[in-house]
PDB file of N, CA and C in Angstrom:
ATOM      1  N   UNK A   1      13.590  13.685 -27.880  1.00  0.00           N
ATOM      2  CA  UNK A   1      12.846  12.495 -27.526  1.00  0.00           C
ATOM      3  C   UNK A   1      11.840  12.213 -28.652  1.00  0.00           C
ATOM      4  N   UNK A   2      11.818  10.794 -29.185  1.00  0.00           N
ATOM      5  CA  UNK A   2      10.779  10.416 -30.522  1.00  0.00           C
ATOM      6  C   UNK A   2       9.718  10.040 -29.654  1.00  0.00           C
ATOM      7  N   UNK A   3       8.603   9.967 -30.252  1.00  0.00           N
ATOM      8  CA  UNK A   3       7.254   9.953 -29.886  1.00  0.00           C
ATOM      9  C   UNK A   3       7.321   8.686 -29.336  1.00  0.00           C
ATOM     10  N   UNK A   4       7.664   7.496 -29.881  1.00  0.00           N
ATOM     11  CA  UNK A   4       7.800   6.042 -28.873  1.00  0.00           C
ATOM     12  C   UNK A   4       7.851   6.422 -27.461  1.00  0.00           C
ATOM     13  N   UNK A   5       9.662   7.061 -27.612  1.00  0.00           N
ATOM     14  CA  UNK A   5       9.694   6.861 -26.060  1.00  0.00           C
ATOM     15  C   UNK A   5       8.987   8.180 -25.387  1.00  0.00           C
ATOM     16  N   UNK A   6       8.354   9.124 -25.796  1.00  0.00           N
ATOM     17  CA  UNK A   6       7.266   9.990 -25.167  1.00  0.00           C
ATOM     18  C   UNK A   6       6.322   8.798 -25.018  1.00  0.00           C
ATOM     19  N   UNK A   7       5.251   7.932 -25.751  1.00  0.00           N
ATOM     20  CA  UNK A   7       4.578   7.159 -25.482  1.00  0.00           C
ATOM     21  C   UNK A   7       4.672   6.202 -24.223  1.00  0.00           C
ATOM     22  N   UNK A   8       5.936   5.572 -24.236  1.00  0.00           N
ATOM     23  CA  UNK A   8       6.327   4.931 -23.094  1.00  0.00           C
ATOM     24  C   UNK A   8       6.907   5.422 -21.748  1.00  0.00           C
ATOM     25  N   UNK A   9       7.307   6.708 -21.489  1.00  0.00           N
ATOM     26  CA  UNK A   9       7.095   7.704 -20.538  1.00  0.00           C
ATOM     27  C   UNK A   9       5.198   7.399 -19.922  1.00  0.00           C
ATOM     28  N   UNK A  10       5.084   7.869 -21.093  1.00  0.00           N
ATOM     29  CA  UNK A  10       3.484   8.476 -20.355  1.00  0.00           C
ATOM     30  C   UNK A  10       2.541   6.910 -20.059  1.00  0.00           C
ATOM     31  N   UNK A  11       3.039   5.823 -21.023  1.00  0.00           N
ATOM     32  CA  UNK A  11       2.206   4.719 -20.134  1.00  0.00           C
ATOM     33  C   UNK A  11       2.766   4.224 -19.454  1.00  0.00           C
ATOM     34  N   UNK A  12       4.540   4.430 -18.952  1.00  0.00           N
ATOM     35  CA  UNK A  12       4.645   4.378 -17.690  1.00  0.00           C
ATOM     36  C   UNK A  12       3.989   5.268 -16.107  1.00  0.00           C
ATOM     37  N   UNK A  13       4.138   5.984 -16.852  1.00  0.00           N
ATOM     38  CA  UNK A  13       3.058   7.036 -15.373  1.00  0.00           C
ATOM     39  C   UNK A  13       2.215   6.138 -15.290  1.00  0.00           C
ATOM     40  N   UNK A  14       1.156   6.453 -16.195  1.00  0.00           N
ATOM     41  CA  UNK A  14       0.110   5.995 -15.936  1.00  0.00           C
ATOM     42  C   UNK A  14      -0.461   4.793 -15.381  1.00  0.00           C
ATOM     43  N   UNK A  15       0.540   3.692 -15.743  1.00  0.00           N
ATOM     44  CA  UNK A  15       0.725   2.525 -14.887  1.00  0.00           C
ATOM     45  C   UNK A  15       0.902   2.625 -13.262  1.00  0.00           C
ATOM     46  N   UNK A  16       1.942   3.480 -13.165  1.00  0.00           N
ATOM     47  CA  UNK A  16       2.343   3.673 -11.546  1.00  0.00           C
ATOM     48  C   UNK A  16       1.339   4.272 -10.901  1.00  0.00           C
ATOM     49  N   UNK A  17       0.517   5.341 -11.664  1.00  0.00           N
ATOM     50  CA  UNK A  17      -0.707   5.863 -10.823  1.00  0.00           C
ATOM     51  C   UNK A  17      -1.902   4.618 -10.293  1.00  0.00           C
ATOM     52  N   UNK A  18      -1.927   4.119 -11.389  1.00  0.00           N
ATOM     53  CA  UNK A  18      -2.877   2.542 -11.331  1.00  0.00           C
ATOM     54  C   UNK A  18      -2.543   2.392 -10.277  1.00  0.00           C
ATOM     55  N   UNK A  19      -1.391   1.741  -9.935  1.00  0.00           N
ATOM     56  CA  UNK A  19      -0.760   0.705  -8.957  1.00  0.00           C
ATOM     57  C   UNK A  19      -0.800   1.626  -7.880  1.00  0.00           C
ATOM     58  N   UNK A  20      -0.576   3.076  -7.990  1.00  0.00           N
ATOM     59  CA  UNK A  20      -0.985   3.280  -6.312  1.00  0.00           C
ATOM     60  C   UNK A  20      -2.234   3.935  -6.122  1.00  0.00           C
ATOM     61  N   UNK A  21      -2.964   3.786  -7.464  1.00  0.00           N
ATOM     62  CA  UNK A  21      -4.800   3.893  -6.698  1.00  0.00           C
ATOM     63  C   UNK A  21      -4.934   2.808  -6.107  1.00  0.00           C
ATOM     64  N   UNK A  22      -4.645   1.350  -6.638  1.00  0.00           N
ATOM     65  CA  UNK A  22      -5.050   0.072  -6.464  1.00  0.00           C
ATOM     66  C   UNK A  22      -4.221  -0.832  -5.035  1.00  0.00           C
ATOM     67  N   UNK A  23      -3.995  -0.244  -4.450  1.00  0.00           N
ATOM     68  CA  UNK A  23      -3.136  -0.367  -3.588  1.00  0.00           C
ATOM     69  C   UNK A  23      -3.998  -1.267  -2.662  1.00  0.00           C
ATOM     70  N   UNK A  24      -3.518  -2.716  -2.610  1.00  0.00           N
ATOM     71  CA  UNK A  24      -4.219  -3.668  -1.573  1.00  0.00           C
ATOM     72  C   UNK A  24      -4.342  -3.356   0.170  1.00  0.00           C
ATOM     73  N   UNK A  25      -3.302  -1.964   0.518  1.00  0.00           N
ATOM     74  CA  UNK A  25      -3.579  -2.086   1.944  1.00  0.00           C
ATOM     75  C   UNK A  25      -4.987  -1.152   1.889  1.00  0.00           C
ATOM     76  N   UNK A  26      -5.250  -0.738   0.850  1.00  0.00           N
ATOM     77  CA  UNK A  26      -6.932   0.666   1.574  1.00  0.00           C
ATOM     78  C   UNK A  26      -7.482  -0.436   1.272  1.00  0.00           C
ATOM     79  N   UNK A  27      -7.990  -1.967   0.620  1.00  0.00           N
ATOM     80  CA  UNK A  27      -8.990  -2.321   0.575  1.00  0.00           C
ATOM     81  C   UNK A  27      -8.932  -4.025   1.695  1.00  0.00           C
ATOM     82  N   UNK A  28     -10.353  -4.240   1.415  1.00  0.00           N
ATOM     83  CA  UNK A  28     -10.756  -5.674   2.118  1.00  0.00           C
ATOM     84  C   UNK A  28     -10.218  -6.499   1.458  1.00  0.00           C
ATOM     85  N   UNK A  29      -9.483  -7.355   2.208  1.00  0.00           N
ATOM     86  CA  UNK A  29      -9.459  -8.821   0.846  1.00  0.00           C
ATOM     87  C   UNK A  29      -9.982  -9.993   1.462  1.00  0.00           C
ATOM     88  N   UNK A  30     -10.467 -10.493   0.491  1.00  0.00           N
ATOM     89  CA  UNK A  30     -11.313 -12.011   0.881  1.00  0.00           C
ATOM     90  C   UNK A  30     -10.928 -12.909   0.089  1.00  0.00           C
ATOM     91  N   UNK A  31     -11.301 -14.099   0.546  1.00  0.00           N
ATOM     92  CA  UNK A  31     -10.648 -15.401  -0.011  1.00  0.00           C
ATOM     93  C   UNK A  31     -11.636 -15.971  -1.093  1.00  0.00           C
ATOM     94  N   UNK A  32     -12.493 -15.230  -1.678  1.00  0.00           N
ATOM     95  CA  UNK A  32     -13.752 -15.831  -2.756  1.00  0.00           C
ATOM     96  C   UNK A  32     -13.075 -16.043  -4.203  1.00  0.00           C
ATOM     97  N   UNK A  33     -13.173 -16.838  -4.782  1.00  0.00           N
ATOM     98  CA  UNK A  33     -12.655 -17.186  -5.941  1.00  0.00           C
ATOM     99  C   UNK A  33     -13.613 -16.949  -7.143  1.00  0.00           C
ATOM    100  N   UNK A  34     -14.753 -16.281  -6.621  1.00  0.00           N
ATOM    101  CA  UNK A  34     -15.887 -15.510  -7.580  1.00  0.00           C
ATOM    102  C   UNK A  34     -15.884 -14.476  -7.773  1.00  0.00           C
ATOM    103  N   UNK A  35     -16.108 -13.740  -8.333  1.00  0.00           N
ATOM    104  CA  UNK A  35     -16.037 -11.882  -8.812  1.00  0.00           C
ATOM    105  C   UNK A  35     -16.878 -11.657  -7.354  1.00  0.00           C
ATOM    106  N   UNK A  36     -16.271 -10.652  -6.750  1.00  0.00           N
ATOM    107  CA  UNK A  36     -17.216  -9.790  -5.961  1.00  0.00           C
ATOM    108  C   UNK A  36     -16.778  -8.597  -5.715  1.00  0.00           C
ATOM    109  N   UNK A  37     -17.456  -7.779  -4.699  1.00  0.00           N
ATOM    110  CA  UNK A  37     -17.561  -6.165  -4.492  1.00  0.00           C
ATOM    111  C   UNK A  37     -16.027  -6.060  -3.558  1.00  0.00           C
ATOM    112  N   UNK A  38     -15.652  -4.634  -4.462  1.00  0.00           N
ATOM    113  CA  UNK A  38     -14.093  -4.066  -3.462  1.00  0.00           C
ATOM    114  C   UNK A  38     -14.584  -3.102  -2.633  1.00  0.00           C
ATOM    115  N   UNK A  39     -14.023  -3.604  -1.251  1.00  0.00           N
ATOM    116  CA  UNK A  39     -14.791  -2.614  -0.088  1.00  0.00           C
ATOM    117  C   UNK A  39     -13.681  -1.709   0.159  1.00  0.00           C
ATOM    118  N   UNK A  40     -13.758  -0.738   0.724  1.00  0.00           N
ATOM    119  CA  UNK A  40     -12.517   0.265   1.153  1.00  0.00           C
ATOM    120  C   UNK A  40     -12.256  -0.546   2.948  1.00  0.00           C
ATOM    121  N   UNK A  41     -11.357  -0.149   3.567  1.00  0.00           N
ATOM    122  CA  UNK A  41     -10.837  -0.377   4.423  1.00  0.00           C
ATOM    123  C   UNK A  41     -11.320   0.950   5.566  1.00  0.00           C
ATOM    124  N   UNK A  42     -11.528   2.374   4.749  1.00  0.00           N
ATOM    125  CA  UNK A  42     -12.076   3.318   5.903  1.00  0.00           C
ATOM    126  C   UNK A  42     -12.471   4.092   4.782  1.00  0.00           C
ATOM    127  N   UNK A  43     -12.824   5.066   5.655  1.00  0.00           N
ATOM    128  CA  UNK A  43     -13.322   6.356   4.496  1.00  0.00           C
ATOM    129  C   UNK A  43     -12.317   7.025   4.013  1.00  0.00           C
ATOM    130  N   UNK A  44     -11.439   6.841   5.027  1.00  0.00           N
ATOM    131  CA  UNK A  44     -10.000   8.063   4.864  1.00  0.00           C
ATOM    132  C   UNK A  44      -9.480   6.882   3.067  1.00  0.00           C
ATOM    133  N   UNK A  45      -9.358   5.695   2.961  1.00  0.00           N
ATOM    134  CA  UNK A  45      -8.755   5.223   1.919  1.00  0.00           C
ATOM    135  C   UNK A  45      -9.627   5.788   0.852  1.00  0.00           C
ATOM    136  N   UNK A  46     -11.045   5.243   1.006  1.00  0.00           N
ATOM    137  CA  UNK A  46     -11.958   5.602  -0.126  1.00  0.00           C
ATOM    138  C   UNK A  46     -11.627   7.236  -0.957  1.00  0.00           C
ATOM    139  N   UNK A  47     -12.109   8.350   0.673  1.00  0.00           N
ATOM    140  CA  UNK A  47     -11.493   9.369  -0.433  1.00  0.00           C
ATOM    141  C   UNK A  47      -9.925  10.054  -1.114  1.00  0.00           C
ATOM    142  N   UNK A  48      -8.662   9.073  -0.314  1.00  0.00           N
ATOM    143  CA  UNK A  48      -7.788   9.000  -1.112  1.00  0.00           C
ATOM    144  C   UNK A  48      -8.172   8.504  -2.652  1.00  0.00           C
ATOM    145  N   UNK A  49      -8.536   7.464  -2.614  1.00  0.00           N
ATOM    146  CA  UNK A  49      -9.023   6.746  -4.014  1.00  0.00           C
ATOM    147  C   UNK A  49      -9.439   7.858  -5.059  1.00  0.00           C
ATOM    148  N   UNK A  50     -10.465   8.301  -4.373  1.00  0.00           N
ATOM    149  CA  UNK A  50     -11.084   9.242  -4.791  1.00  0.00           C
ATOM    150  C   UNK A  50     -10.014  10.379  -5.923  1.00  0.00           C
ATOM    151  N   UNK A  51      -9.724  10.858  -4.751  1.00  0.00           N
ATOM    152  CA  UNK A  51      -8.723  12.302  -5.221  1.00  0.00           C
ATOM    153  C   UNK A  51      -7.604  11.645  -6.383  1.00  0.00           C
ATOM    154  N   UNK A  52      -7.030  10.585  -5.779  1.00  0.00           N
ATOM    155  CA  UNK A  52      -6.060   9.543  -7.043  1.00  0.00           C
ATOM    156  C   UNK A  52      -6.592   9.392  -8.326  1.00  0.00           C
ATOM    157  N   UNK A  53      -7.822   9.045  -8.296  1.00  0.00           N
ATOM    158  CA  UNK A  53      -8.357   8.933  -9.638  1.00  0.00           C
ATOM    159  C   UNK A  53      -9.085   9.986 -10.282  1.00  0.00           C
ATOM    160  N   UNK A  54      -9.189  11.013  -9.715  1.00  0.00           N
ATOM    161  CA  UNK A  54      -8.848  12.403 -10.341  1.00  0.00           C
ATOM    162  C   UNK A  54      -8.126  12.950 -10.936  1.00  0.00           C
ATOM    163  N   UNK A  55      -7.521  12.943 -10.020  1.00  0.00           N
ATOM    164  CA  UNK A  55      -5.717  13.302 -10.883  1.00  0.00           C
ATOM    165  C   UNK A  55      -5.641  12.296 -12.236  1.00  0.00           C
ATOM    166  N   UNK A  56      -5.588  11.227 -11.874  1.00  0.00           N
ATOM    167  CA  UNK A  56      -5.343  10.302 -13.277  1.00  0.00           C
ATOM    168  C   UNK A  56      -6.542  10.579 -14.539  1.00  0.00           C
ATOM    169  N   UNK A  57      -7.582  11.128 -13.848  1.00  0.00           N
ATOM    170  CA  UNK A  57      -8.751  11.032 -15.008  1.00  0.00           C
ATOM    171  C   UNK A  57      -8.316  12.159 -15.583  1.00  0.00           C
ATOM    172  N   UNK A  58      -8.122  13.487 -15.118  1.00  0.00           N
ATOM    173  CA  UNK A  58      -7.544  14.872 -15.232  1.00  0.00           C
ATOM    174  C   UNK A  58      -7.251  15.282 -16.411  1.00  0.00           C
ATOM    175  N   UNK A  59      -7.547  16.332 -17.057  1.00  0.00           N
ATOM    176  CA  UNK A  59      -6.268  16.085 -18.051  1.00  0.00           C
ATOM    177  C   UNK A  59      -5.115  17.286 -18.674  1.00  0.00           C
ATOM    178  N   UNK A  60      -4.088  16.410 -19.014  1.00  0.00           N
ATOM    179  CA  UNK A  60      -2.947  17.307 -18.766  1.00  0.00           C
ATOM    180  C   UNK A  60      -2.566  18.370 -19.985  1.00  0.00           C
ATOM    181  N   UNK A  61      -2.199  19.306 -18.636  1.00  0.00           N
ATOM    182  CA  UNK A  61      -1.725  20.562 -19.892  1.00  0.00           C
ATOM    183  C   UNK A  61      -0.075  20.910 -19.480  1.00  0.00           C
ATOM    184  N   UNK A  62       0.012  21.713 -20.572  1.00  0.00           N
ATOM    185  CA  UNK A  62       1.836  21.850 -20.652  1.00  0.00           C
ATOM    186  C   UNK A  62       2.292  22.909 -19.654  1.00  0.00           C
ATOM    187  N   UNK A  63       2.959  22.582 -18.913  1.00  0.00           N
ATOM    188  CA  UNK A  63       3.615  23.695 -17.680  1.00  0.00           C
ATOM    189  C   UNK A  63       3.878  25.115 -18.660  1.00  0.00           C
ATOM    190  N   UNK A  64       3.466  26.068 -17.573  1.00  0.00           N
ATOM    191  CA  UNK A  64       3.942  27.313 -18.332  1.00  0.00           C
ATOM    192  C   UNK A  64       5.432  27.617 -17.526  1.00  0.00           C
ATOM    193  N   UNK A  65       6.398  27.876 -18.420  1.00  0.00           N
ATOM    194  CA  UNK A  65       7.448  28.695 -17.837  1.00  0.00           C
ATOM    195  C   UNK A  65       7.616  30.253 -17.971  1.00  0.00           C
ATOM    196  N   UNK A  66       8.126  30.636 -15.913  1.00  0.00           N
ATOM    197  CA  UNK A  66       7.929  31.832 -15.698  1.00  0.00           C
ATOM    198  C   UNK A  66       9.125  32.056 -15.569  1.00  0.00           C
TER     199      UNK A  66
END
């Protein structure tokens, strides 16, 4: 594998993690057409969020094989 498609592997992940931190059912949606505040939907979403963007902030090391 050339480094491109290693590159595009890994900003594919990283995309898909986005998309399921950002996931419209844990939050409020409102109809304001002005910037405003993203509310969580419960606590249980918030600290999913939470733990999701951990993992994504994280950073990765190479599996050891046993």
């Amino acid at each position: 594998m050339n480094k491109i498609e290693q590159e595009a592997i890994i900003l594919y992940s990283a995309w898909k993690m986005i998309d399921e931190m950002v996931n419209s059912a844990m939050f409020v949606i409102n109809n304001c057409t002005e910037p405003t505040q993203l509310m969580f939907k419960s606590g249980q979403n918030s600290r999913l969020f939470i733990i999701l963007l951990g993992d994504f902030l994280s950073q990765v090391r190479p599996c050891r094989r046993i």
